[in-house]
PDB file of N, CA and C in Angstrom:
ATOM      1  N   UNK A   1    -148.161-179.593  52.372  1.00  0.00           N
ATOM      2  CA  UNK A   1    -148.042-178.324  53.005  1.00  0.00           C
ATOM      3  C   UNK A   1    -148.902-178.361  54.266  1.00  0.00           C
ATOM      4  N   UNK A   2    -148.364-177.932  55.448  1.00  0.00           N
ATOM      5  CA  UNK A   2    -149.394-177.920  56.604  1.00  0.00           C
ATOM      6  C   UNK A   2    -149.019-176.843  57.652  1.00  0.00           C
ATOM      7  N   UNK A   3    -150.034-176.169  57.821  1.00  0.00           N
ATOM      8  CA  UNK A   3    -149.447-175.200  58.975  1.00  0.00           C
ATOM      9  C   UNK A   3    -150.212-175.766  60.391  1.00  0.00           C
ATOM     10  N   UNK A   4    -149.438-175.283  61.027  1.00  0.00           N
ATOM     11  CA  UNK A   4    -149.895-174.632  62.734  1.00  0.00           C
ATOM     12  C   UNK A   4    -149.708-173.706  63.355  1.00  0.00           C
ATOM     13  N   UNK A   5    -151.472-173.492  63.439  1.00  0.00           N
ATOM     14  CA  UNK A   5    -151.396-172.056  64.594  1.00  0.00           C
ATOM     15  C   UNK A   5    -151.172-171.965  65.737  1.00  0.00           C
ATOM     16  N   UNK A   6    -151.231-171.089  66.514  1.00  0.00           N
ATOM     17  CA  UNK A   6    -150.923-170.739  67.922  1.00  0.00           C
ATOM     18  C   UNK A   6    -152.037-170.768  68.405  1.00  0.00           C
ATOM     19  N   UNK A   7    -151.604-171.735  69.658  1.00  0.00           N
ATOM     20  CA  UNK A   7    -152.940-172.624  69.988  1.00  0.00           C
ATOM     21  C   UNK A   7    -153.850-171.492  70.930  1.00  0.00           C
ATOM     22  N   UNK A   8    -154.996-171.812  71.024  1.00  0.00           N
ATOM     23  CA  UNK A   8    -156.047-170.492  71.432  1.00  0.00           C
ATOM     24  C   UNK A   8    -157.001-171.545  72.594  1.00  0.00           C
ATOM     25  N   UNK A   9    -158.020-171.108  72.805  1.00  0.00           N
ATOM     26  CA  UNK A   9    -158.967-171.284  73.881  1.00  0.00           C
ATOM     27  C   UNK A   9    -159.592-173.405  74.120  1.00  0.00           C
ATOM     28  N   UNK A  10    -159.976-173.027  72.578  1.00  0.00           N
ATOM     29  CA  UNK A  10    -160.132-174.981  72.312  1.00  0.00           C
ATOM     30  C   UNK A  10    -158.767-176.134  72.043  1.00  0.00           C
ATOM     31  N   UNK A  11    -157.609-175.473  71.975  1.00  0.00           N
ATOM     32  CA  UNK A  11    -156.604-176.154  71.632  1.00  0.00           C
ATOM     33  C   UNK A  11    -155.896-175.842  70.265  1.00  0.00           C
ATOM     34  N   UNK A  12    -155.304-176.661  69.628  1.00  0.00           N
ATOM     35  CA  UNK A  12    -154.709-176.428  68.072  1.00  0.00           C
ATOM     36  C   UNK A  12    -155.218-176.536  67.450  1.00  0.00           C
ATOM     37  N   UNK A  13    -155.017-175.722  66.244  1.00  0.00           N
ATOM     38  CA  UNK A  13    -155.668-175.322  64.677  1.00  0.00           C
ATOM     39  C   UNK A  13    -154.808-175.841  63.610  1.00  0.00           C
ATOM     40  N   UNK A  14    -155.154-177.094  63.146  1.00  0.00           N
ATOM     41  CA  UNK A  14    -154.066-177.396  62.146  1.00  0.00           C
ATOM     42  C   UNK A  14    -155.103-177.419  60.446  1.00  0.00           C
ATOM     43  N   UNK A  15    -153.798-176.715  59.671  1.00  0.00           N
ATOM     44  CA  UNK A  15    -154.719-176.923  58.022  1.00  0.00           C
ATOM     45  C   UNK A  15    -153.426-177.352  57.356  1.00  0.00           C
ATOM     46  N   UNK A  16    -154.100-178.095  56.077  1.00  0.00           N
ATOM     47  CA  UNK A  16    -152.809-178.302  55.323  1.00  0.00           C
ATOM     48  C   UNK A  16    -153.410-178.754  54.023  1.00  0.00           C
ATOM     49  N   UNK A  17    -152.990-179.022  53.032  1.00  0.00           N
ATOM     50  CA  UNK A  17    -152.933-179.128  51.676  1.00  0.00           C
ATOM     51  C   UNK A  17    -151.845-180.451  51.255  1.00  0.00           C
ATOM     52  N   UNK A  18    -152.536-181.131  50.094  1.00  0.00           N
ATOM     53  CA  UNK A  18    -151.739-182.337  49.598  1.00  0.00           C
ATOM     54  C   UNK A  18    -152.039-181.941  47.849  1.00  0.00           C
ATOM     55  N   UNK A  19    -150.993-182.494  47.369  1.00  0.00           N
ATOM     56  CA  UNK A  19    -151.216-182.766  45.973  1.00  0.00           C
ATOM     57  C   UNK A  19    -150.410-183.925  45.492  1.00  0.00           C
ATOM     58  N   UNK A  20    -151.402-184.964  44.851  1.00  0.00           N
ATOM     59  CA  UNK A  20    -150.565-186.206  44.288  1.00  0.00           C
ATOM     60  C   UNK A  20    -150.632-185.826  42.798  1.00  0.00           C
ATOM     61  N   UNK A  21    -149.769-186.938  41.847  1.00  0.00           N
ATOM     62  CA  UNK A  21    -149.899-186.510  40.935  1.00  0.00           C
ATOM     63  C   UNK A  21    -149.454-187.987  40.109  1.00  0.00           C
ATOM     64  N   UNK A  22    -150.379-188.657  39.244  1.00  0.00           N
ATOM     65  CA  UNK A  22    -149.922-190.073  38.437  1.00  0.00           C
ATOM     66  C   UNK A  22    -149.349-190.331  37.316  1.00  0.00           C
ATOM     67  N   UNK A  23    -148.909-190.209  36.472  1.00  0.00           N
ATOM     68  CA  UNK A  23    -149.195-190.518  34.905  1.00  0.00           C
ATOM     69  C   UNK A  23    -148.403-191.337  34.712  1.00  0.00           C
ATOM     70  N   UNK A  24    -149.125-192.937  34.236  1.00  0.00           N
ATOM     71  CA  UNK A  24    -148.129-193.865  33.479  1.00  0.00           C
ATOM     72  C   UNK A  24    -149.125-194.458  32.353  1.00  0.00           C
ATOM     73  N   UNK A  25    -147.641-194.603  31.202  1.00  0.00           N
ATOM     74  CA  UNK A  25    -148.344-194.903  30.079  1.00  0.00           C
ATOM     75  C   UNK A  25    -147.252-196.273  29.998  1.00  0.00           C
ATOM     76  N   UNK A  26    -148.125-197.205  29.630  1.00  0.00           N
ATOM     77  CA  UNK A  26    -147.787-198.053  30.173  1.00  0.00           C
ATOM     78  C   UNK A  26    -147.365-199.448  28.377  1.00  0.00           C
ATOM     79  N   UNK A  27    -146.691-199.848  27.413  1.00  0.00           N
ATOM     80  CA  UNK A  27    -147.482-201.030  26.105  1.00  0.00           C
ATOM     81  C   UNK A  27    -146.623-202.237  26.589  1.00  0.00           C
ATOM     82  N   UNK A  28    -147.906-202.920  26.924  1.00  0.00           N
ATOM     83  CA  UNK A  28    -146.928-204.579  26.972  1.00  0.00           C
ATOM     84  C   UNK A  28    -147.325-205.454  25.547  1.00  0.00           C
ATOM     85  N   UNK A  29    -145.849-205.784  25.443  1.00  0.00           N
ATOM     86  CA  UNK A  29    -145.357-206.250  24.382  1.00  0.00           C
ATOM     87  C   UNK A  29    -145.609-208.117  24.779  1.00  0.00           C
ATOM     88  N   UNK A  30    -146.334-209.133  23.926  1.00  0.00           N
ATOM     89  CA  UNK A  30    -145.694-210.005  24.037  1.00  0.00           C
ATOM     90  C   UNK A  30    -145.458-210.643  22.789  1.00  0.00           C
ATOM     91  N   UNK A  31    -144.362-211.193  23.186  1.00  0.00           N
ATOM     92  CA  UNK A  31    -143.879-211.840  21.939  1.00  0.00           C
ATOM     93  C   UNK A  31    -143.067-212.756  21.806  1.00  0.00           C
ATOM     94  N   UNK A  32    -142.864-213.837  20.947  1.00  0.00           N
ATOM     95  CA  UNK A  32    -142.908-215.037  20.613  1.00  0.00           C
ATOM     96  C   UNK A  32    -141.644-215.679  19.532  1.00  0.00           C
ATOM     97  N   UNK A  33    -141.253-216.727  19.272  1.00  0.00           N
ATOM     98  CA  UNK A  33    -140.085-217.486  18.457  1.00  0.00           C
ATOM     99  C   UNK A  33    -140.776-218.516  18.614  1.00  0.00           C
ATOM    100  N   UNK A  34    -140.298-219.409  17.080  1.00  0.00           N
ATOM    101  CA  UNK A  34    -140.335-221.118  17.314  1.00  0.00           C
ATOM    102  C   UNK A  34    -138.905-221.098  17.254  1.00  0.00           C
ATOM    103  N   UNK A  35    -137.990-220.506  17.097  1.00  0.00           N
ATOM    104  CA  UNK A  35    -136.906-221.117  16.607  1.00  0.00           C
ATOM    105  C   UNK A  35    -135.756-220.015  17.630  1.00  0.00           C
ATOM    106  N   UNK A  36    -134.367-220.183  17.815  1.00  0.00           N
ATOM    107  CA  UNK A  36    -133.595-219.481  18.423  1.00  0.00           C
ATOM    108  C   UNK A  36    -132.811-218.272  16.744  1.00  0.00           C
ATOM    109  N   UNK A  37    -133.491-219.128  15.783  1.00  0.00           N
ATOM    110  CA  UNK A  37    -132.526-218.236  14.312  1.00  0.00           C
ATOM    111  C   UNK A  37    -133.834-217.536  13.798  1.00  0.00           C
ATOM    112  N   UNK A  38    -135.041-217.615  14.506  1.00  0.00           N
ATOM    113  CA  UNK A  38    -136.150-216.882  14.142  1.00  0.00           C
ATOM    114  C   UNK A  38    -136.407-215.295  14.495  1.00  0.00           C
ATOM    115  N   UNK A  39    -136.981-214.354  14.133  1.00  0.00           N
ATOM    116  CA  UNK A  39    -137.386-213.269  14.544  1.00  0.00           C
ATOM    117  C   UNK A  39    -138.353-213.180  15.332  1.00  0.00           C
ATOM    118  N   UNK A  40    -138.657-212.637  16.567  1.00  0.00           N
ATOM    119  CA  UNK A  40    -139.738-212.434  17.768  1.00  0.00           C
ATOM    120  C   UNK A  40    -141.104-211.705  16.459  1.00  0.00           C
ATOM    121  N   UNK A  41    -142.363-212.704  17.478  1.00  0.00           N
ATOM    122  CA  UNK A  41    -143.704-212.225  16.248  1.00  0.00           C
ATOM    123  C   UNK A  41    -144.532-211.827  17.460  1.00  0.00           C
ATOM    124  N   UNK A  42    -144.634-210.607  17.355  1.00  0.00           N
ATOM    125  CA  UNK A  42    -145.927-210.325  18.248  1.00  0.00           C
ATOM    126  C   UNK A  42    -147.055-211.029  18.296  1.00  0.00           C
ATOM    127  N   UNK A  43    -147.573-211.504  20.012  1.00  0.00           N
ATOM    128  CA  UNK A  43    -148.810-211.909  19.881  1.00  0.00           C
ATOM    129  C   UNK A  43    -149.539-210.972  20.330  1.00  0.00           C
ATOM    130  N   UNK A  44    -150.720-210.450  19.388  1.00  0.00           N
ATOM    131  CA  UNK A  44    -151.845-209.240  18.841  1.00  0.00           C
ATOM    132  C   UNK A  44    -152.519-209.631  20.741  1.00  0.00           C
ATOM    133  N   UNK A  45    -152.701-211.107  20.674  1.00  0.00           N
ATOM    134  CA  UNK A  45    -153.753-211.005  21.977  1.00  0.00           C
ATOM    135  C   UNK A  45    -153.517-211.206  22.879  1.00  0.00           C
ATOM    136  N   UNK A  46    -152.027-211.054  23.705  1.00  0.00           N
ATOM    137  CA  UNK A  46    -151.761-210.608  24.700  1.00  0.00           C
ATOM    138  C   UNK A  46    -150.755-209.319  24.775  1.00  0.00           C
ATOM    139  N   UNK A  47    -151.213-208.762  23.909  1.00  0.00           N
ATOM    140  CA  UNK A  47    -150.495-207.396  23.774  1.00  0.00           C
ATOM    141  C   UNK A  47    -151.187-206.093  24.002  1.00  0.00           C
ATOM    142  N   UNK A  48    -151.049-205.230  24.615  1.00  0.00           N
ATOM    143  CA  UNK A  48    -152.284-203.879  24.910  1.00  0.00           C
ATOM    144  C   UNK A  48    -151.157-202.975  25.604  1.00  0.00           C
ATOM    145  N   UNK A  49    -152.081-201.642  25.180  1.00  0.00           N
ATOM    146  CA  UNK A  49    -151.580-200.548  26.146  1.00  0.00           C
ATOM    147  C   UNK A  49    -152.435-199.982  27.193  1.00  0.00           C
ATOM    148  N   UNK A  50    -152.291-199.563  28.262  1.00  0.00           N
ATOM    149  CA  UNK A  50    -152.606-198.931  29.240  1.00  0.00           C
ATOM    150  C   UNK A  50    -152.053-198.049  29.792  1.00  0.00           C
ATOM    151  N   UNK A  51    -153.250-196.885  29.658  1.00  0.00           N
ATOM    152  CA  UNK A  51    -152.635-195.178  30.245  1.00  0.00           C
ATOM    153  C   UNK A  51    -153.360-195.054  31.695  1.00  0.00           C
ATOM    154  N   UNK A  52    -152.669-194.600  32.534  1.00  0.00           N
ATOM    155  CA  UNK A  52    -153.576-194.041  33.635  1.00  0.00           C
ATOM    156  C   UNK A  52    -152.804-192.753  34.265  1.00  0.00           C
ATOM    157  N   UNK A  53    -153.898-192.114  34.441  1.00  0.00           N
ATOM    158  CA  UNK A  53    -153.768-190.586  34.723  1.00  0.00           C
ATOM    159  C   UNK A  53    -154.497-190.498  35.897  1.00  0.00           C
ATOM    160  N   UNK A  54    -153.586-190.007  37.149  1.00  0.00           N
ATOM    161  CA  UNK A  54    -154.559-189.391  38.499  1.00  0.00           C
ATOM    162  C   UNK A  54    -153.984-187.982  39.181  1.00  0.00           C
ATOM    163  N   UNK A  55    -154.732-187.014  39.330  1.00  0.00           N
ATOM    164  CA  UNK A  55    -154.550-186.029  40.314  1.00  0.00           C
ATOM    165  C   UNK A  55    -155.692-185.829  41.421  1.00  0.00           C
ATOM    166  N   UNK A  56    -155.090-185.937  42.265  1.00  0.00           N
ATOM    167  CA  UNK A  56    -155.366-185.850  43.606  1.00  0.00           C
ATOM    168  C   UNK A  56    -155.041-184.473  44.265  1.00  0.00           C
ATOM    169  N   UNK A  57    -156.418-183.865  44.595  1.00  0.00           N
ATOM    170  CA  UNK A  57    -155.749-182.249  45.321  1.00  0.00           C
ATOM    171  C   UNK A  57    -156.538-182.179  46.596  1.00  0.00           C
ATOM    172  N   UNK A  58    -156.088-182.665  48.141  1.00  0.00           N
ATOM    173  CA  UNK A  58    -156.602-182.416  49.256  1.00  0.00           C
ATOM    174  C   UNK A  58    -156.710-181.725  50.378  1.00  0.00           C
ATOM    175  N   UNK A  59    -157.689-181.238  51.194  1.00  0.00           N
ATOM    176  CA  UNK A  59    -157.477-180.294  52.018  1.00  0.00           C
ATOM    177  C   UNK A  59    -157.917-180.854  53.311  1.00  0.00           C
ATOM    178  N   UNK A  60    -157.266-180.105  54.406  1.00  0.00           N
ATOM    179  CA  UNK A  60    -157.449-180.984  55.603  1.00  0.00           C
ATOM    180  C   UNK A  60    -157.626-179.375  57.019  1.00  0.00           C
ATOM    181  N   UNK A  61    -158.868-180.112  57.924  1.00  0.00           N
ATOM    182  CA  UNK A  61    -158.353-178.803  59.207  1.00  0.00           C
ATOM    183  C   UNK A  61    -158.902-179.780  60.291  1.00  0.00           C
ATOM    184  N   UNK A  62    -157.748-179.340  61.171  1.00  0.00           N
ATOM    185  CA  UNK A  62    -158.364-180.367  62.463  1.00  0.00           C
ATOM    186  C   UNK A  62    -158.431-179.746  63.523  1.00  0.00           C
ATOM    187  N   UNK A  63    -158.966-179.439  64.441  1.00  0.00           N
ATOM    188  CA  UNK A  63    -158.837-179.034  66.412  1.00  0.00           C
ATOM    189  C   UNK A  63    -158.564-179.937  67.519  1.00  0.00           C
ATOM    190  N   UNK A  64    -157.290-179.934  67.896  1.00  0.00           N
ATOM    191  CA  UNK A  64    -157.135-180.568  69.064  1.00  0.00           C
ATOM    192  C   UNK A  64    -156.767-179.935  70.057  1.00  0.00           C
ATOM    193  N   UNK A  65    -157.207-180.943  71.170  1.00  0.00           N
ATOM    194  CA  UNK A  65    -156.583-180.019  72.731  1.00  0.00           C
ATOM    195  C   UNK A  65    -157.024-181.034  73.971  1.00  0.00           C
ATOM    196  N   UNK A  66    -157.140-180.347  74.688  1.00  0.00           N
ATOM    197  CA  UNK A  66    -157.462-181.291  76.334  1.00  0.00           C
ATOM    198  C   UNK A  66    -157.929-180.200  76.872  1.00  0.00           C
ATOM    199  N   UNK A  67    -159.001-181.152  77.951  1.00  0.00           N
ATOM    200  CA  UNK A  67    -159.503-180.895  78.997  1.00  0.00           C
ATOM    201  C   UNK A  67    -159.543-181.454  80.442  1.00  0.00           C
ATOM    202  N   UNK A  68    -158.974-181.279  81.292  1.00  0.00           N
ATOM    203  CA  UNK A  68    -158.383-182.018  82.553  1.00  0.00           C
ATOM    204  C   UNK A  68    -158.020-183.258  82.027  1.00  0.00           C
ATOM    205  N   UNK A  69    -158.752-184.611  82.229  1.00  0.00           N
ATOM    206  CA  UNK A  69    -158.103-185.898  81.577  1.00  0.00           C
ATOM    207  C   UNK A  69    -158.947-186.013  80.296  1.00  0.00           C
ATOM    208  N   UNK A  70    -159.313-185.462  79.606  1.00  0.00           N
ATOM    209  CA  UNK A  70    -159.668-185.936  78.552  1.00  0.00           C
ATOM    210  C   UNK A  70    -159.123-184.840  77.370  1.00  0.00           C
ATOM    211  N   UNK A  71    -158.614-186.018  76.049  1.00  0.00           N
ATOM    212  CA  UNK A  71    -158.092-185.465  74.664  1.00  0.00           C
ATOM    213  C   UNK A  71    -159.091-185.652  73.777  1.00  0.00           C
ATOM    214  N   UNK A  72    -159.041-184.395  72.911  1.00  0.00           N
ATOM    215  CA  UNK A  72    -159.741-184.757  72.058  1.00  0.00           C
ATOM    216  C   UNK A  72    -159.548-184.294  70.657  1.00  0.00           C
ATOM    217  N   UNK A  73    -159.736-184.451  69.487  1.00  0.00           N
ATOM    218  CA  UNK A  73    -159.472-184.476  68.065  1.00  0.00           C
ATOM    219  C   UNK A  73    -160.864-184.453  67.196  1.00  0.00           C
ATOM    220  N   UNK A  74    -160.872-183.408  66.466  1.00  0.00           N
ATOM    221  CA  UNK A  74    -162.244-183.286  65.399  1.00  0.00           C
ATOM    222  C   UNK A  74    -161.246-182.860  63.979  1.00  0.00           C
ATOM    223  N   UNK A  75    -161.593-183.298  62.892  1.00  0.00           N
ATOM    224  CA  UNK A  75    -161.003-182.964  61.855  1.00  0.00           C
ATOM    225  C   UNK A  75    -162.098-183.222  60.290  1.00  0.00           C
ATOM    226  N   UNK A  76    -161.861-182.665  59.485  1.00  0.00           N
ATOM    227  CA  UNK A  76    -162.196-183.009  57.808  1.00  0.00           C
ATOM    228  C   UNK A  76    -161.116-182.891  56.853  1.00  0.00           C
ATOM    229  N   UNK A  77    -161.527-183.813  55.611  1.00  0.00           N
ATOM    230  CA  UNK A  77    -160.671-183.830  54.811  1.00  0.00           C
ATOM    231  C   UNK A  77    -161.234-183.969  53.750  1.00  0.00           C
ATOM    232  N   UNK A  78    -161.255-182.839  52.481  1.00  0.00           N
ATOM    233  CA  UNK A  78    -161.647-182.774  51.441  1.00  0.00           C
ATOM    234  C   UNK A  78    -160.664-183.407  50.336  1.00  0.00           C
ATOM    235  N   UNK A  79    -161.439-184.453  49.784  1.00  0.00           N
ATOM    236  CA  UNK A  79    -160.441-184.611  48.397  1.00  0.00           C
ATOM    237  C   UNK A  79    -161.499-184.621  47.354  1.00  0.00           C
ATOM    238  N   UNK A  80    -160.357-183.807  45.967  1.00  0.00           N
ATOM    239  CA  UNK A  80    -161.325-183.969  44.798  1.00  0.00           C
ATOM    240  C   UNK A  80    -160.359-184.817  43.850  1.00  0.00           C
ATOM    241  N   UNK A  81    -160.827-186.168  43.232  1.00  0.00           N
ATOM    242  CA  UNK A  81    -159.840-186.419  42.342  1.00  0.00           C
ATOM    243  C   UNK A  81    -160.676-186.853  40.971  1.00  0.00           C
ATOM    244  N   UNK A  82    -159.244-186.754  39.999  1.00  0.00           N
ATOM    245  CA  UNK A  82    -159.208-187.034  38.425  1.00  0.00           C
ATOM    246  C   UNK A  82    -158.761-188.269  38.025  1.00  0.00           C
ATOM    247  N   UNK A  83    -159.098-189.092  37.883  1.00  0.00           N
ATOM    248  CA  UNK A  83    -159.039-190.284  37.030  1.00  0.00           C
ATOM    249  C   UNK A  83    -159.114-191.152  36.083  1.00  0.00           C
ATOM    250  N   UNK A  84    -158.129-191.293  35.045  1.00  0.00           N
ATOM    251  CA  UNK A  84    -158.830-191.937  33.905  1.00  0.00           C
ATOM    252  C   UNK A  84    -157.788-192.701  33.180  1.00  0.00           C
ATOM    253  N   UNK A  85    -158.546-193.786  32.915  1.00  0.00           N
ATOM    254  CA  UNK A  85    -157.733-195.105  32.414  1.00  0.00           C
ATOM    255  C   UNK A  85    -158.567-195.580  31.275  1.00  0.00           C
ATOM    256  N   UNK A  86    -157.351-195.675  30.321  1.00  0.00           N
ATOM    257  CA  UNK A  86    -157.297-196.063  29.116  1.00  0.00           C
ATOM    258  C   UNK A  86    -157.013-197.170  28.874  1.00  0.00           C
ATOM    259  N   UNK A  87    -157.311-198.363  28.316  1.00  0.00           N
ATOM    260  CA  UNK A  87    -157.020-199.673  27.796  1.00  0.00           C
ATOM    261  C   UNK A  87    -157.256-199.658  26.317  1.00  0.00           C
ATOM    262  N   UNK A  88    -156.704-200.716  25.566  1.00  0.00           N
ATOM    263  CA  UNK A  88    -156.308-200.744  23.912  1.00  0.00           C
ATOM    264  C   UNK A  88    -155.548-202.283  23.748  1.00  0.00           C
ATOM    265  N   UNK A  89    -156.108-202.948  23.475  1.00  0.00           N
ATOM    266  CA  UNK A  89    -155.288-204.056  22.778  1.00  0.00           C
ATOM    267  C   UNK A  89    -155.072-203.778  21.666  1.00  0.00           C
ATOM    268  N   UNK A  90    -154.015-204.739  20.980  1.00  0.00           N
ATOM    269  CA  UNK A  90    -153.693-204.604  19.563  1.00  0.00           C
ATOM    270  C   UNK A  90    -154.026-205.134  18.839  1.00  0.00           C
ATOM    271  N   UNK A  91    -155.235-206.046  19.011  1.00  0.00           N
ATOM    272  CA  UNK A  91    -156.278-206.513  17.845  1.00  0.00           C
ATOM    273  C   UNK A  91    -157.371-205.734  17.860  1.00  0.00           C
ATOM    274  N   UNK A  92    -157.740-204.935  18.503  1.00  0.00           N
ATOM    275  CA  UNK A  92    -158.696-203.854  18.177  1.00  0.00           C
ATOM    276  C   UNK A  92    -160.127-204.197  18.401  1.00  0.00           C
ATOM    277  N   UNK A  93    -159.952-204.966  19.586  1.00  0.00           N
ATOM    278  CA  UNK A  93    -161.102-205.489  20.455  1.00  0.00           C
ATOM    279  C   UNK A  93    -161.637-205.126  21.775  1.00  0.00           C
ATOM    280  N   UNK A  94    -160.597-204.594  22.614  1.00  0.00           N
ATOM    281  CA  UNK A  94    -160.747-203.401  22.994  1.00  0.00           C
ATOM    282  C   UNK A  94    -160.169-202.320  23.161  1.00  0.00           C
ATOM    283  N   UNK A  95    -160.912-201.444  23.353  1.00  0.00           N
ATOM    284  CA  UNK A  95    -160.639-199.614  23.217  1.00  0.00           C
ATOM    285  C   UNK A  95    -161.129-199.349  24.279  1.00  0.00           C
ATOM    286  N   UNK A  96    -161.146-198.864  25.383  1.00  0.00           N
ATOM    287  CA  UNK A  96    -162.381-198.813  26.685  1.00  0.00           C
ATOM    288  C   UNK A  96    -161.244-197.895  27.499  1.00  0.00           C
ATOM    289  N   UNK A  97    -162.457-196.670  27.650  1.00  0.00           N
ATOM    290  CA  UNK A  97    -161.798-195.673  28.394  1.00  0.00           C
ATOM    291  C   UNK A  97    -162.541-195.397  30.011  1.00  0.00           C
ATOM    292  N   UNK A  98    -161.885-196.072  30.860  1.00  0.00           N
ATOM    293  CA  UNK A  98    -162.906-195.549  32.236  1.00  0.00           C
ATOM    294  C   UNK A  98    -162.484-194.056  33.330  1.00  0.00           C
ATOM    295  N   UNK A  99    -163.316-193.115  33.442  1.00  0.00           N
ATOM    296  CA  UNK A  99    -163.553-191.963  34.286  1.00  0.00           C
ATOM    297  C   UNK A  99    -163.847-192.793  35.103  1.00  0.00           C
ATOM    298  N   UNK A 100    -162.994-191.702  36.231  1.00  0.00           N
ATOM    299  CA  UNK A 100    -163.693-191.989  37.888  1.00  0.00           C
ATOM    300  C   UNK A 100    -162.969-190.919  38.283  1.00  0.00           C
ATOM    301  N   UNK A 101    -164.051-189.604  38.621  1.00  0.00           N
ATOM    302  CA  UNK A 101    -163.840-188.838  38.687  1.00  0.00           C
ATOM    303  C   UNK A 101    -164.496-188.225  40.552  1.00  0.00           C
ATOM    304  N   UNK A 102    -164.298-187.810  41.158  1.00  0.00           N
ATOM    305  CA  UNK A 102    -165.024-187.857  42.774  1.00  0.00           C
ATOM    306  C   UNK A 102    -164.142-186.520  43.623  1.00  0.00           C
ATOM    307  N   UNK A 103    -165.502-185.841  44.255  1.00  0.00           N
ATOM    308  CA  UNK A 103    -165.238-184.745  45.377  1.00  0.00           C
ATOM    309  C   UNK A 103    -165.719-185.491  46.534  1.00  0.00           C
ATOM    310  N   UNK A 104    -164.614-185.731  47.744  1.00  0.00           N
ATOM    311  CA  UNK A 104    -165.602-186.801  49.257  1.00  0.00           C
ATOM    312  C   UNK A 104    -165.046-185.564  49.779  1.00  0.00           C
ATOM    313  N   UNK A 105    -165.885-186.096  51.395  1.00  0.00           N
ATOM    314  CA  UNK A 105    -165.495-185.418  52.334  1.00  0.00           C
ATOM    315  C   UNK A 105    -165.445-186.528  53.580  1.00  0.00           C
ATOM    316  N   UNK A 106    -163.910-186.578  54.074  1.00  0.00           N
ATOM    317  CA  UNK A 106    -163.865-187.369  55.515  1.00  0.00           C
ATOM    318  C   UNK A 106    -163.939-186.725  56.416  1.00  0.00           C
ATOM    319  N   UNK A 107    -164.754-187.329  57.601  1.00  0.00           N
ATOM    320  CA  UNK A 107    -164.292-186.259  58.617  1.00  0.00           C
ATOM    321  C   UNK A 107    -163.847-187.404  59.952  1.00  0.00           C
ATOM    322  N   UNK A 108    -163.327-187.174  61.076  1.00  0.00           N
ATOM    323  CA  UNK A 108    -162.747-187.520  62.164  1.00  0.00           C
ATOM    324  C   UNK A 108    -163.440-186.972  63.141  1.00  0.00           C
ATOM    325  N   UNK A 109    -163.610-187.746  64.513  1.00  0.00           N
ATOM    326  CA  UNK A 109    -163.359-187.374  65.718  1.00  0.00           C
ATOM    327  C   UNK A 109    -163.296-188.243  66.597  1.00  0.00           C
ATOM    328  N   UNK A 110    -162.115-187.616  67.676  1.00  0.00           N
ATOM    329  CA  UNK A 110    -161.738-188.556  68.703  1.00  0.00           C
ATOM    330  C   UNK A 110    -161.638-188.037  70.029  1.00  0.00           C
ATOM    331  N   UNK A 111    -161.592-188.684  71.258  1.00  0.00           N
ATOM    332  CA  UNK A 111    -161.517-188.030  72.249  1.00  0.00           C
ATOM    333  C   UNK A 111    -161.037-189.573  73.358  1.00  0.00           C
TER     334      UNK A 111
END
């Protein structure tokens, strides 16, 4: 989402808004035959699942404009995001859940 205002004394006023959004759940299977008349046998230790979950919600405002020959650009950009990944093998060796969870702030300027 992004608007623009009607440009005023310093130049343009731009704001806008983002939202991402992740979720994959992910089980790899591997698995195995000695024989072509055999049944597939799971192997336990290259087998695991993995979940990962992200939302991303960002905000942005920038000012641009000119002055005889020179342009110029100032801006920030807030993001806060959610993160978290799950791992699980199927021998039960690991279980390990990692957060990474973060509010930044970028900012810009150019001229």
């Amino acid at each position: 989402m992004d608007n623009v205002f009607k440009p005023f004394d310093l130049g343009k006023f731009e704001v806008g808004y983002q939202f991402r959004n992740l979720d994959h759940e992910v089980d790899f299977v591997n698995q195995s035959r000695t024989s072509f008349d055999q049944p597939f046998q799971l192997i336990p230790e290259f087998s695991s699942e993995v979940n990962l979950k992200r939302t991303i919600n960002a905000v942005y405002a920038q000012v641009s404009g000119f002055r005889k020959k020179w342009e110029y650009n100032l801006g920030a950009r807030q993001e806060v995001a959610d993160r978290r990944l799950e791992l699980q093998d199927k021998i039960g060796i690991v279980d390990t859940t990692y957060v990474f969870d973060f509010v930044k702030l970028y900012h810009s300027a150019s001229m």
